[in-house]
C-alpha atoms as a PDB file:
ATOM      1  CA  UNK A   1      23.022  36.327  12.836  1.00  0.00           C
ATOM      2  CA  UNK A   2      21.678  37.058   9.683  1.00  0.00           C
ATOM      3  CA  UNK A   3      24.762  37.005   8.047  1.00  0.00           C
ATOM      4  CA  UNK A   4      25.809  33.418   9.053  1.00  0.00           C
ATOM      5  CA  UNK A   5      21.907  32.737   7.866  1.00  0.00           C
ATOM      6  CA  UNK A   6      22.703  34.015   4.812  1.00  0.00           C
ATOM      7  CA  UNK A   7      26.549  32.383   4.236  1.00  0.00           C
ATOM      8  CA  UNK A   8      24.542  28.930   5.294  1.00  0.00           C
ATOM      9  CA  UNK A   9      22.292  29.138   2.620  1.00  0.00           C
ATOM     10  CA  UNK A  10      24.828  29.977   0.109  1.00  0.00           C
ATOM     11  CA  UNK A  11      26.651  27.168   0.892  1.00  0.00           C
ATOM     12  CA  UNK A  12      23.610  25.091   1.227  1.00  0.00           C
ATOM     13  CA  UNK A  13      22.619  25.793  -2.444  1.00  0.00           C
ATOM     14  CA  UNK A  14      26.711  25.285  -3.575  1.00  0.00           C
ATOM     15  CA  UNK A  15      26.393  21.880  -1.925  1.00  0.00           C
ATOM     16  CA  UNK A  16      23.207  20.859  -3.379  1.00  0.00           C
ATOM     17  CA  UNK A  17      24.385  22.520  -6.884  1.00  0.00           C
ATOM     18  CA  UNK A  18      27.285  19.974  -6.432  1.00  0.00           C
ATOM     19  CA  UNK A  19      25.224  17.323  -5.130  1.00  0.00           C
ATOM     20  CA  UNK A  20      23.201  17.572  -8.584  1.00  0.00           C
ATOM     21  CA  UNK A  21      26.216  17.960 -10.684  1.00  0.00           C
ATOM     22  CA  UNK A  22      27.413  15.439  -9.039  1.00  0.00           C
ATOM     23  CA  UNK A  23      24.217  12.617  -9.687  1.00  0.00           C
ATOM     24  CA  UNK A  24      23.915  14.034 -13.161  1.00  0.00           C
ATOM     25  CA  UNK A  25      27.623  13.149 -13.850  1.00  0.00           C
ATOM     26  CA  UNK A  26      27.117   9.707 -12.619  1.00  0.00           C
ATOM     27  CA  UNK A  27      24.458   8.886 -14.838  1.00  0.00           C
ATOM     28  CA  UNK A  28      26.057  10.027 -17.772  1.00  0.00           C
ATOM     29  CA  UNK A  29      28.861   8.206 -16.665  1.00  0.00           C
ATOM     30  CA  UNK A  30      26.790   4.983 -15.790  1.00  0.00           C
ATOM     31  CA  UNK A  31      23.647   5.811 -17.885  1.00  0.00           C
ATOM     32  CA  UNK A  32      23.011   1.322 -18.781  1.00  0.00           C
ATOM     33  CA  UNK A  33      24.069   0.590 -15.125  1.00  0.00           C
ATOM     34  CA  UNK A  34      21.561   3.270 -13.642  1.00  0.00           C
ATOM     35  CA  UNK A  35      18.698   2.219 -16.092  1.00  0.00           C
ATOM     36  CA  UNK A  36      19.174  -1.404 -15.461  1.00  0.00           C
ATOM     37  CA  UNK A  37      18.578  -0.557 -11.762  1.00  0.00           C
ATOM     38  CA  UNK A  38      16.067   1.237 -12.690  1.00  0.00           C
ATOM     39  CA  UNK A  39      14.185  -0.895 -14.426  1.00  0.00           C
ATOM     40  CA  UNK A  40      14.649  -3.697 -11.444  1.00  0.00           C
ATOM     41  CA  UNK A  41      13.659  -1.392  -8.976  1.00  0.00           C
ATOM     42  CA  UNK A  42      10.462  -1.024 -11.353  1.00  0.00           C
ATOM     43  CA  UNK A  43       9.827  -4.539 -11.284  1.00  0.00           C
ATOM     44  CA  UNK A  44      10.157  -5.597  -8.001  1.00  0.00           C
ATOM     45  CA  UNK A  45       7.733  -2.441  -6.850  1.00  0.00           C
ATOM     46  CA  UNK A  46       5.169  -4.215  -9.350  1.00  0.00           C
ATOM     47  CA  UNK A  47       5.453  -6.995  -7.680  1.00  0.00           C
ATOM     48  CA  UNK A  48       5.396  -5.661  -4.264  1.00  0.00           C
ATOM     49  CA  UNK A  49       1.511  -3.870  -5.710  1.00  0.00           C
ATOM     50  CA  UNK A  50       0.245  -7.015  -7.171  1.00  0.00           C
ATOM     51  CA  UNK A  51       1.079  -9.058  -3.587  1.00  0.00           C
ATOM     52  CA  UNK A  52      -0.843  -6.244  -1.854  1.00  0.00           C
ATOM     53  CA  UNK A  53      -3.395  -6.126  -4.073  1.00  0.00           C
ATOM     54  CA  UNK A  54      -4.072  -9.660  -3.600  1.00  0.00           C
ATOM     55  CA  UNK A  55      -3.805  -9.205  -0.062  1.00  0.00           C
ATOM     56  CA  UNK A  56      -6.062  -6.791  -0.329  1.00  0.00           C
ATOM     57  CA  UNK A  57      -8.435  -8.421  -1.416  1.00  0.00           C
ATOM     58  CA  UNK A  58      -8.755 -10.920   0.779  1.00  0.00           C
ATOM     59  CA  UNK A  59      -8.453  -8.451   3.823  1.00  0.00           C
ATOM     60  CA  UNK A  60     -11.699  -6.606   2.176  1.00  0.00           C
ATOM     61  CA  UNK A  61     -13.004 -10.560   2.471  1.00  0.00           C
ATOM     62  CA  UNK A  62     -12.431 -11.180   6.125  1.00  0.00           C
ATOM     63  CA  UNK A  63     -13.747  -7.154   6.894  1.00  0.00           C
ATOM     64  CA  UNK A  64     -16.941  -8.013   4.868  1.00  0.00           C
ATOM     65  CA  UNK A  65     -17.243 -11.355   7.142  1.00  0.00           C
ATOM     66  CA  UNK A  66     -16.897  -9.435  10.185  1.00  0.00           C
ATOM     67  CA  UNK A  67     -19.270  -6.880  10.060  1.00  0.00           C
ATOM     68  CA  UNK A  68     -21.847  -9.299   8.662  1.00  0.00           C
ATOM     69  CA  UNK A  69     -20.931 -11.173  12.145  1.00  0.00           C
ATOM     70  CA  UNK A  70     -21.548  -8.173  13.999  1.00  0.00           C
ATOM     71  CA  UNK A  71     -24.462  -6.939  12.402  1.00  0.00           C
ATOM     72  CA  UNK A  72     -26.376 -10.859  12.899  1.00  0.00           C
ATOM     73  CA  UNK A  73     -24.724 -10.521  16.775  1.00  0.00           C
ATOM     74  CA  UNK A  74     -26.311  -7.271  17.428  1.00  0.00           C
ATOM     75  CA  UNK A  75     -29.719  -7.870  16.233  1.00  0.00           C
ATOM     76  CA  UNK A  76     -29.273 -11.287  18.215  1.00  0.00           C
ATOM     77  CA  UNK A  77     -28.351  -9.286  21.381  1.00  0.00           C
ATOM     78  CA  UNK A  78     -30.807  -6.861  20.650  1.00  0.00           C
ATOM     79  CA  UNK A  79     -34.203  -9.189  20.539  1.00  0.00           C
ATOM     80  CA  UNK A  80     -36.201 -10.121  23.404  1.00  0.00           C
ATOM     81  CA  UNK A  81     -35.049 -13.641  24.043  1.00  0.00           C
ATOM     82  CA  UNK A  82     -38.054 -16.048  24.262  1.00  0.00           C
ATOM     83  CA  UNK A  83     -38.770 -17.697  27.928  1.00  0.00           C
ATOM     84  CA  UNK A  84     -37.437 -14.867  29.053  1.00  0.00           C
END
């Protein structure tokens, strides 16, 4: 047993030593083609935090509107009520 455990991670660190290789040589390959996509990818994620920030925002609105609701509805609930 510990010798297949052993001959697994062997080949698990061949295959990821390829795997690398294998990235690396495709960027140096594709270097303008990787950093255009790159650079997209970085752009659109900008994007994506500047939506959520703006949603956000307006979440933190609506959260500050309902515990404001909930604090005047629990005093309400919690007074004597007159004629009563």
């Amino acid at each position: 047993m510990v010798l297949l455990q052993k001959a697994l991670c062997k080949d698990t660190q061949r295959f990821l030593c390829l795997t690398f290789t294998s990235r690396f040589g495709y960027y140096i390959r594709h270097q303008q083609e990787v950093e255009s996509y790159l650079n997209e990818r970085g752009q659109l994620a900008e994007s994506v935090r500047q939506r959520f920030s703006e949603i956000q925002s307006d979440l933190n609105l609506i959260r500050a509107r309902l515990l404001a609701q909930q604090i005047l509805f629990s005093r309400y609930t919690a007074s004597p009520r007159l004629g009563q």
